[in-house]
N, C-alpha and C. Protein backbone atom coordinates (compact mmCIF):
# COMPACT_ATOMS: atom_id res chain seq x y z
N UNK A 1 0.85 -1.19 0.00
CA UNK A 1 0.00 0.00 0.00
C UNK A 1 0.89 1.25 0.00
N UNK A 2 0.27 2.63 -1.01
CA UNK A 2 1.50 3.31 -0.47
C UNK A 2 1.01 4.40 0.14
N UNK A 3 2.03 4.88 0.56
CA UNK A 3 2.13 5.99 1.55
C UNK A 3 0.81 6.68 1.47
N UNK A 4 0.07 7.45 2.27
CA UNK A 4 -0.47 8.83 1.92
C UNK A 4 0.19 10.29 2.51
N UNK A 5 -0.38 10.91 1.38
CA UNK A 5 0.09 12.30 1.60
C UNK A 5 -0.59 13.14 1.98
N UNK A 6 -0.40 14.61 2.56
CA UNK A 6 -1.48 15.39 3.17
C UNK A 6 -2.34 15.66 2.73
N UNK A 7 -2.66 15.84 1.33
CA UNK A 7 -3.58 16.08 0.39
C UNK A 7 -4.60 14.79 0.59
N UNK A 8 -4.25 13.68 0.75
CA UNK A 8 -5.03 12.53 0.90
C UNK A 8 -5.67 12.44 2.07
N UNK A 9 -4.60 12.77 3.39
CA UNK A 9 -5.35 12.81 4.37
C UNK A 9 -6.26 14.03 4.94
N UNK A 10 -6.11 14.84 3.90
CA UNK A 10 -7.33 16.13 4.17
C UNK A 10 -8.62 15.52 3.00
N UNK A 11 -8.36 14.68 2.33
CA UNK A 11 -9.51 14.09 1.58
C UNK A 11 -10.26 12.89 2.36
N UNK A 12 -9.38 12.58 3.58
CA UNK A 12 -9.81 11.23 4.19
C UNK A 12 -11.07 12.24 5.38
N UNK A 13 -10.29 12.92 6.34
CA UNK A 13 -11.24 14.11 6.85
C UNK A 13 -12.27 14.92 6.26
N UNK A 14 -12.36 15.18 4.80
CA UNK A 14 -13.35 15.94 4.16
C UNK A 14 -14.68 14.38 4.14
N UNK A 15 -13.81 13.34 3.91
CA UNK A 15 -15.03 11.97 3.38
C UNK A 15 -15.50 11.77 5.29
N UNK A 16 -14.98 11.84 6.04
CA UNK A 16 -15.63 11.47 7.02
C UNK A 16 -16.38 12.31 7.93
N UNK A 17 -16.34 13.79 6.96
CA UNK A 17 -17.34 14.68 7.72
C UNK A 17 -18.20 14.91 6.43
N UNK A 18 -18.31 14.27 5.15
CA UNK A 18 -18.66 14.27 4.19
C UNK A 18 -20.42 13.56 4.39
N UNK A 19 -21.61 14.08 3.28
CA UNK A 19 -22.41 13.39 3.30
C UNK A 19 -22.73 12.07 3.60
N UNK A 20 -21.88 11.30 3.01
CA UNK A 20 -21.60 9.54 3.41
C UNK A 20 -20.68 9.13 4.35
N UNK A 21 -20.21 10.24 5.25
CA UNK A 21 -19.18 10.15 6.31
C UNK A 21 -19.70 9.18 7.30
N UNK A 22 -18.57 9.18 8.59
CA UNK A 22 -19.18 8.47 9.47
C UNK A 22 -20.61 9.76 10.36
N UNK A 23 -20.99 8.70 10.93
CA UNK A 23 -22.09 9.57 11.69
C UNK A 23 -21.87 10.10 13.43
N UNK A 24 -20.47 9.90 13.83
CA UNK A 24 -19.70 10.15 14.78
C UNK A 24 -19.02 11.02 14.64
N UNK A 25 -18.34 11.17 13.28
CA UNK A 25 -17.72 12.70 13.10
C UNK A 25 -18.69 13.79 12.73
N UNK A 26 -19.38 13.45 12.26
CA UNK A 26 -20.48 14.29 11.57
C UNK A 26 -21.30 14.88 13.10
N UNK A 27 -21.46 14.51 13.96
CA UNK A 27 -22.07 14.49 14.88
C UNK A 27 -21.05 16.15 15.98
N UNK A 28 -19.94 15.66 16.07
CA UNK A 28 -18.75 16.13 16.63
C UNK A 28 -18.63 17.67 16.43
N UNK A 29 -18.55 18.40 17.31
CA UNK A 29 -18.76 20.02 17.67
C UNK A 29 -17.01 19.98 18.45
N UNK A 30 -16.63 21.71 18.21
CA UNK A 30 -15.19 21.87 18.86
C UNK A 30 -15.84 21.53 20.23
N UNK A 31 -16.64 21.72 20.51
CA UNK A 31 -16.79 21.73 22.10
C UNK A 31 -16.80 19.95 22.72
N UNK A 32 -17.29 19.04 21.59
CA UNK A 32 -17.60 17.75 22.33
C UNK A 32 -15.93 17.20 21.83
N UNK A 33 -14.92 17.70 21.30
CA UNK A 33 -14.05 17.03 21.00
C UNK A 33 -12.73 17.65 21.81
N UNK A 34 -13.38 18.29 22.88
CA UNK A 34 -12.28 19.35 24.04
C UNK A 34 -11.99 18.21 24.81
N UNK A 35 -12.66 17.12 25.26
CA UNK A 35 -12.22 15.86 26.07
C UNK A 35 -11.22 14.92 25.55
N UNK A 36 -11.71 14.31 24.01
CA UNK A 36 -11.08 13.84 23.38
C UNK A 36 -9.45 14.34 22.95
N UNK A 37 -9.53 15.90 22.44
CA UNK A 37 -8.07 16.69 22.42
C UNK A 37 -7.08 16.87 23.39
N UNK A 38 -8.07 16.37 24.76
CA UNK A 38 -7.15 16.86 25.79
C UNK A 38 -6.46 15.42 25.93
N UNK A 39 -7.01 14.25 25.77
CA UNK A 39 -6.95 13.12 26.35
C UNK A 39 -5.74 12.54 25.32
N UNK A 40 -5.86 13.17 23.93
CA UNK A 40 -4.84 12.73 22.75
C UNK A 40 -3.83 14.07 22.88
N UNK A 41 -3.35 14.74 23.23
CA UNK A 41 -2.22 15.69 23.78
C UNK A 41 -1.78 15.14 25.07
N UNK A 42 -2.36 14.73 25.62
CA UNK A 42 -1.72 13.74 27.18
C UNK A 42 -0.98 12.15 26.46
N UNK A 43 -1.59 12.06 25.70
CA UNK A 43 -0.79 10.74 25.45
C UNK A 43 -0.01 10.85 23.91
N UNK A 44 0.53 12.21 23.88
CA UNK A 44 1.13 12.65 23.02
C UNK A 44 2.64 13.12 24.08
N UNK A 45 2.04 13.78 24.55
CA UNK A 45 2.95 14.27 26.11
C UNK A 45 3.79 12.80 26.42
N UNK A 46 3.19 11.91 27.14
CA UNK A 46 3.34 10.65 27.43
C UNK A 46 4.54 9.69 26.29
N UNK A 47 4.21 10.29 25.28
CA UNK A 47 4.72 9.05 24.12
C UNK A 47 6.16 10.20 24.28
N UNK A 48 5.92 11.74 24.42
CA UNK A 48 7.80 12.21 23.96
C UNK A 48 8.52 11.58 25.14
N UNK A 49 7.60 11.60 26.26
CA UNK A 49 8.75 11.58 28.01
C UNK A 49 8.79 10.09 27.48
N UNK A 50 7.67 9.11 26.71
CA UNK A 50 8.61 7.92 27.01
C UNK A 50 10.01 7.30 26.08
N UNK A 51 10.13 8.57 25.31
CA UNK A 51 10.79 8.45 23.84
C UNK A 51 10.25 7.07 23.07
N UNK A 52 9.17 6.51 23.09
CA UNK A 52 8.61 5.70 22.43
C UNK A 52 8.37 6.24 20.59
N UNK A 53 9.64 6.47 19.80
CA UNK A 53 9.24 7.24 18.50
C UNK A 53 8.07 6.35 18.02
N UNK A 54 7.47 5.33 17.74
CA UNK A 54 6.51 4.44 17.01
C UNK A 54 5.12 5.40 17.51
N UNK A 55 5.19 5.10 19.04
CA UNK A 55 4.24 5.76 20.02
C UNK A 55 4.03 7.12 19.46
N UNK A 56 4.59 8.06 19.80
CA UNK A 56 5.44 9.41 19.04
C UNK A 56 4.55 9.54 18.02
N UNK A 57 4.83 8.79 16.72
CA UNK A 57 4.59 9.14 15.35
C UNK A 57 2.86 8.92 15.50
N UNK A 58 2.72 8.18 15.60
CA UNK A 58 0.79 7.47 16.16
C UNK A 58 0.39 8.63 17.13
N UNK A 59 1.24 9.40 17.70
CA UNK A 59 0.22 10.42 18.65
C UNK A 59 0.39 11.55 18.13
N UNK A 60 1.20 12.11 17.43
CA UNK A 60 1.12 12.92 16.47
C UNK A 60 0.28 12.73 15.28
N UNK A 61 -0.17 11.98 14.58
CA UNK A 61 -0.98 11.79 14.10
C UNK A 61 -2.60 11.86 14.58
N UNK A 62 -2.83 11.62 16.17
CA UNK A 62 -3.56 11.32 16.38
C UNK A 62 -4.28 13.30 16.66
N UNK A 63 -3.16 13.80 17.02
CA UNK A 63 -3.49 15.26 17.64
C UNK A 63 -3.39 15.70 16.16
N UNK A 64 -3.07 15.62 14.90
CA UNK A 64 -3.32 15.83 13.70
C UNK A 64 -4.33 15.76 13.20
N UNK A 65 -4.97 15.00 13.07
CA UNK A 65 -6.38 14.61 13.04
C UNK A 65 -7.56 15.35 14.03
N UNK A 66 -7.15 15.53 14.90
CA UNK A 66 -8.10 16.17 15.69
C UNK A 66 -7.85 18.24 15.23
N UNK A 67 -6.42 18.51 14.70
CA UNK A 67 -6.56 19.82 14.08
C UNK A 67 -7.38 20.00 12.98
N UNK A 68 -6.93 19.11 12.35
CA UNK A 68 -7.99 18.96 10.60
C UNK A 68 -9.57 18.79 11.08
N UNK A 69 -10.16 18.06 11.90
CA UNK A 69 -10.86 18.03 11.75
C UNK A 69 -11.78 19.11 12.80
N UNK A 70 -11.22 20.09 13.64
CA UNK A 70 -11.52 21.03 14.03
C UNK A 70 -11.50 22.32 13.08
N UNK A 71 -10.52 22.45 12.12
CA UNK A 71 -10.59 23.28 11.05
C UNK A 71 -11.50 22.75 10.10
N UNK A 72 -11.48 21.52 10.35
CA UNK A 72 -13.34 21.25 9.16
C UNK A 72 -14.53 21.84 10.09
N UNK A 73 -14.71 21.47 11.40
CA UNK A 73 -15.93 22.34 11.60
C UNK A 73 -15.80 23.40 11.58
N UNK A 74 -14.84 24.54 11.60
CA UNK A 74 -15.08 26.17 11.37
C UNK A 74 -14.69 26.19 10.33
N UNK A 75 -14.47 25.19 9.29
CA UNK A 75 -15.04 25.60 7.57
C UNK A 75 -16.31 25.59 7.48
N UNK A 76 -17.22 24.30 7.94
CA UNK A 76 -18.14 24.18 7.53
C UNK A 76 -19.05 25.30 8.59
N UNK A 77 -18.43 26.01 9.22
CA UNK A 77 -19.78 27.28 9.89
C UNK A 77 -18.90 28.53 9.07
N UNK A 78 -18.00 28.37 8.12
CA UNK A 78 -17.68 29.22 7.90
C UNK A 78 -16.64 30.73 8.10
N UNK A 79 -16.03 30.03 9.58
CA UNK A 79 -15.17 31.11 10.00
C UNK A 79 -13.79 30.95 9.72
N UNK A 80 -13.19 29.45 9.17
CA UNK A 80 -11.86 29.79 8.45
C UNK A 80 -11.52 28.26 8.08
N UNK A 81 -10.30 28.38 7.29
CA UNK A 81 -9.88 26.88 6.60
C UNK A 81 -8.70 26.01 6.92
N UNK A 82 -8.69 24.94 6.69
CA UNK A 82 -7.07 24.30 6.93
C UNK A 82 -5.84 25.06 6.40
N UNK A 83 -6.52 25.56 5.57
CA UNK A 83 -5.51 26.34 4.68
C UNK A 83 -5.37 27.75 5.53
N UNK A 84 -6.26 28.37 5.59
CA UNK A 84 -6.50 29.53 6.74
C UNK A 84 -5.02 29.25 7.96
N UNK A 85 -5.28 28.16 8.57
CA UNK A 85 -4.19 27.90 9.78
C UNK A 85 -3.02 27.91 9.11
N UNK A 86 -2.84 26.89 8.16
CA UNK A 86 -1.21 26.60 7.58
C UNK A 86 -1.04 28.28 6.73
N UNK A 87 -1.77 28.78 6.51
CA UNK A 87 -0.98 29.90 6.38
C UNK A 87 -0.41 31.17 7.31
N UNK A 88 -1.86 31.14 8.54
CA UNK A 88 -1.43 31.82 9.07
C UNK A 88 -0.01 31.41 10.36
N UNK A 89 -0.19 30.01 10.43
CA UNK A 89 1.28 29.53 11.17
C UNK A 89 2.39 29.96 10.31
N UNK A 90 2.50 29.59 9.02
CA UNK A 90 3.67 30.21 7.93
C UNK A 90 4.42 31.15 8.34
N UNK A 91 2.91 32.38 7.94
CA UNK A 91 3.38 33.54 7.93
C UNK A 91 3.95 34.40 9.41
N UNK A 92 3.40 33.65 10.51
CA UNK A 92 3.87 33.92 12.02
C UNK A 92 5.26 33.43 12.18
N UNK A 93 5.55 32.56 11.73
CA UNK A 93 7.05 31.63 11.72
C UNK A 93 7.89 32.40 10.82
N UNK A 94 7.17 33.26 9.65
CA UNK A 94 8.47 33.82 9.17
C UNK A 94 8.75 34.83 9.67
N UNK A 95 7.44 35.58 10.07
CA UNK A 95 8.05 36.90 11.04
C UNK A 95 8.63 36.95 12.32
N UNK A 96 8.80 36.12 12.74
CA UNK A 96 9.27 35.55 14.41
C UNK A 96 10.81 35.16 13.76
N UNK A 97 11.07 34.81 12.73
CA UNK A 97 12.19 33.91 12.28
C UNK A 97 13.16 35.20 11.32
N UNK A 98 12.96 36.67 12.03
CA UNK A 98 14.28 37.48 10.81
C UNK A 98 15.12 36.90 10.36
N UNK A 99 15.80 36.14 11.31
CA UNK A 99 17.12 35.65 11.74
C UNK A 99 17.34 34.57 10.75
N UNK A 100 16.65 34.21 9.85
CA UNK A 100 16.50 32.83 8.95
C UNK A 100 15.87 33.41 7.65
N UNK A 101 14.38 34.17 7.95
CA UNK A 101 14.24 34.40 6.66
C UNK A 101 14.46 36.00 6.42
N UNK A 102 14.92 36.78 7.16
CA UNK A 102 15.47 38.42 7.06
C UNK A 102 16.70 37.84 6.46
N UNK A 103 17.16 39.37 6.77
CA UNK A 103 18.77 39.71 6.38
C UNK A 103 19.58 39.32 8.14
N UNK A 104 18.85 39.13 9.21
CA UNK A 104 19.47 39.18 10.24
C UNK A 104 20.09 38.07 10.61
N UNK A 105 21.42 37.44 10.25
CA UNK A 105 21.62 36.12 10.26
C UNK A 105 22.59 36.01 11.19
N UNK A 106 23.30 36.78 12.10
CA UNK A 106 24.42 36.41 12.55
C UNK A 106 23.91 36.48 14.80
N UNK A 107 22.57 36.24 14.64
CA UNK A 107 22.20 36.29 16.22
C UNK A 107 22.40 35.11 17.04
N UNK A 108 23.17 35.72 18.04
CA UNK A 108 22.84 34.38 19.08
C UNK A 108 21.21 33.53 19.81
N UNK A 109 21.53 32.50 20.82
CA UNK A 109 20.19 32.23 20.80
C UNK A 109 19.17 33.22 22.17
N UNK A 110 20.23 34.25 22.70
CA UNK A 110 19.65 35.13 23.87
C UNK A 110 19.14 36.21 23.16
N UNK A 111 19.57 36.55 22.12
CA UNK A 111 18.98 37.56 21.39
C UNK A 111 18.05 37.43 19.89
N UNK A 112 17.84 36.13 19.67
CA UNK A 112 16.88 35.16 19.33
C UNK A 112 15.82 35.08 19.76
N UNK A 113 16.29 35.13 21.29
CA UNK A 113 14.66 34.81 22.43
C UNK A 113 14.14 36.35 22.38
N UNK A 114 15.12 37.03 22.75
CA UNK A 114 14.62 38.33 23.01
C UNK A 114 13.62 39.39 21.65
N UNK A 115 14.33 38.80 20.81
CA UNK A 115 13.85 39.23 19.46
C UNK A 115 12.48 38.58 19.62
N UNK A 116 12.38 37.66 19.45
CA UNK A 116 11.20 36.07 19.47
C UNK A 116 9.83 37.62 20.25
N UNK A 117 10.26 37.77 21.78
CA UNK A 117 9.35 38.36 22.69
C UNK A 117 9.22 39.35 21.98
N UNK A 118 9.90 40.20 21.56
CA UNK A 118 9.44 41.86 20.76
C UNK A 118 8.65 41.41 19.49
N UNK A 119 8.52 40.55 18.99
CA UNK A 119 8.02 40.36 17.78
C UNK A 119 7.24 40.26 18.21
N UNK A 120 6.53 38.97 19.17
CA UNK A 120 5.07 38.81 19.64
C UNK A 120 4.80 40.13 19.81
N UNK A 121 5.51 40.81 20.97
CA UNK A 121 4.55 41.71 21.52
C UNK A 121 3.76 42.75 20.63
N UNK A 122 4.55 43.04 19.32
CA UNK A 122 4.50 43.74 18.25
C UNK A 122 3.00 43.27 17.37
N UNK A 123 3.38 41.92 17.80
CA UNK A 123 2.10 41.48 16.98
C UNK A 123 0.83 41.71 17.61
N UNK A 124 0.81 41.40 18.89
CA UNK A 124 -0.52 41.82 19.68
C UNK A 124 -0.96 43.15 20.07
N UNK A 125 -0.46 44.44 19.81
CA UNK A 125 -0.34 45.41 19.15
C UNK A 125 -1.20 45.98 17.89
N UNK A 126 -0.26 44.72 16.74
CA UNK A 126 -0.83 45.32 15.68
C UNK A 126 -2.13 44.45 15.40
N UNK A 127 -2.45 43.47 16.08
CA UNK A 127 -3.88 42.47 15.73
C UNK A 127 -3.29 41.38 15.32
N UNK A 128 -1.87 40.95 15.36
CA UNK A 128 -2.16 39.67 14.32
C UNK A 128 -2.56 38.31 15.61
């Protein structure tokens, strides 16, 4: 069997909140899946302290799935997209990141951090 790719597995999440989906996801509100997220980030937590990578890769996946398919319900009410997040993480990572994607390349990691904090603060400021 081969691999899938993200594109596949945002087609596997679109089919299971899809008309012929299951009737468990379809059912599923951000609010009834706050137990479930918390319970798959604890045993995401669990799998790094036990360095179990197999564990690891399966609980990352598992808290993956629960992003996609929280960005499917505020597609489907309309307030933003998978694509919406991966861009706006992008574009936060490049502005937090001068030091990589600026001209500012020669910083240590204390003035990295410090930079890191002025940027946030800059951002909550300007709205982002």
């Amino acid at each position: 069997m081969d691999k899938h790719d993200f594109n596949q597995f945002r087609q596997v999440v679109d089919t299971l909140h899809g008309e012929d989906g299951c009737p468990w996801d379809k059912e599923q509100t951000l609010t009834s899946l706050v137990p479930h997220f918390r319970n798959e980030t604890q045993e995401l937590l669990d799998a790094i302290e036990s360095g179990d990578s197999a564990n690891l890769c399966e609980e990352l996946g598992d808290v993956l799935l629960h992003i996609a398919t929280m960005a499917k319900l505020a597609e489907k009410d309309g307030s933003f997209t998978l694509d919406d997040v991966v861009d706006g993480i992008s574009r936060k990572m490049i502005r937090r990141h001068p030091h990589v994607f600026g001209d500012q390349r020669e910083l240590g990691m204390e003035e990295v951090l410090k930079q890191w904090d002025e940027i946030k603060k800059a951002e909550k400021t300007r709205g982002f």
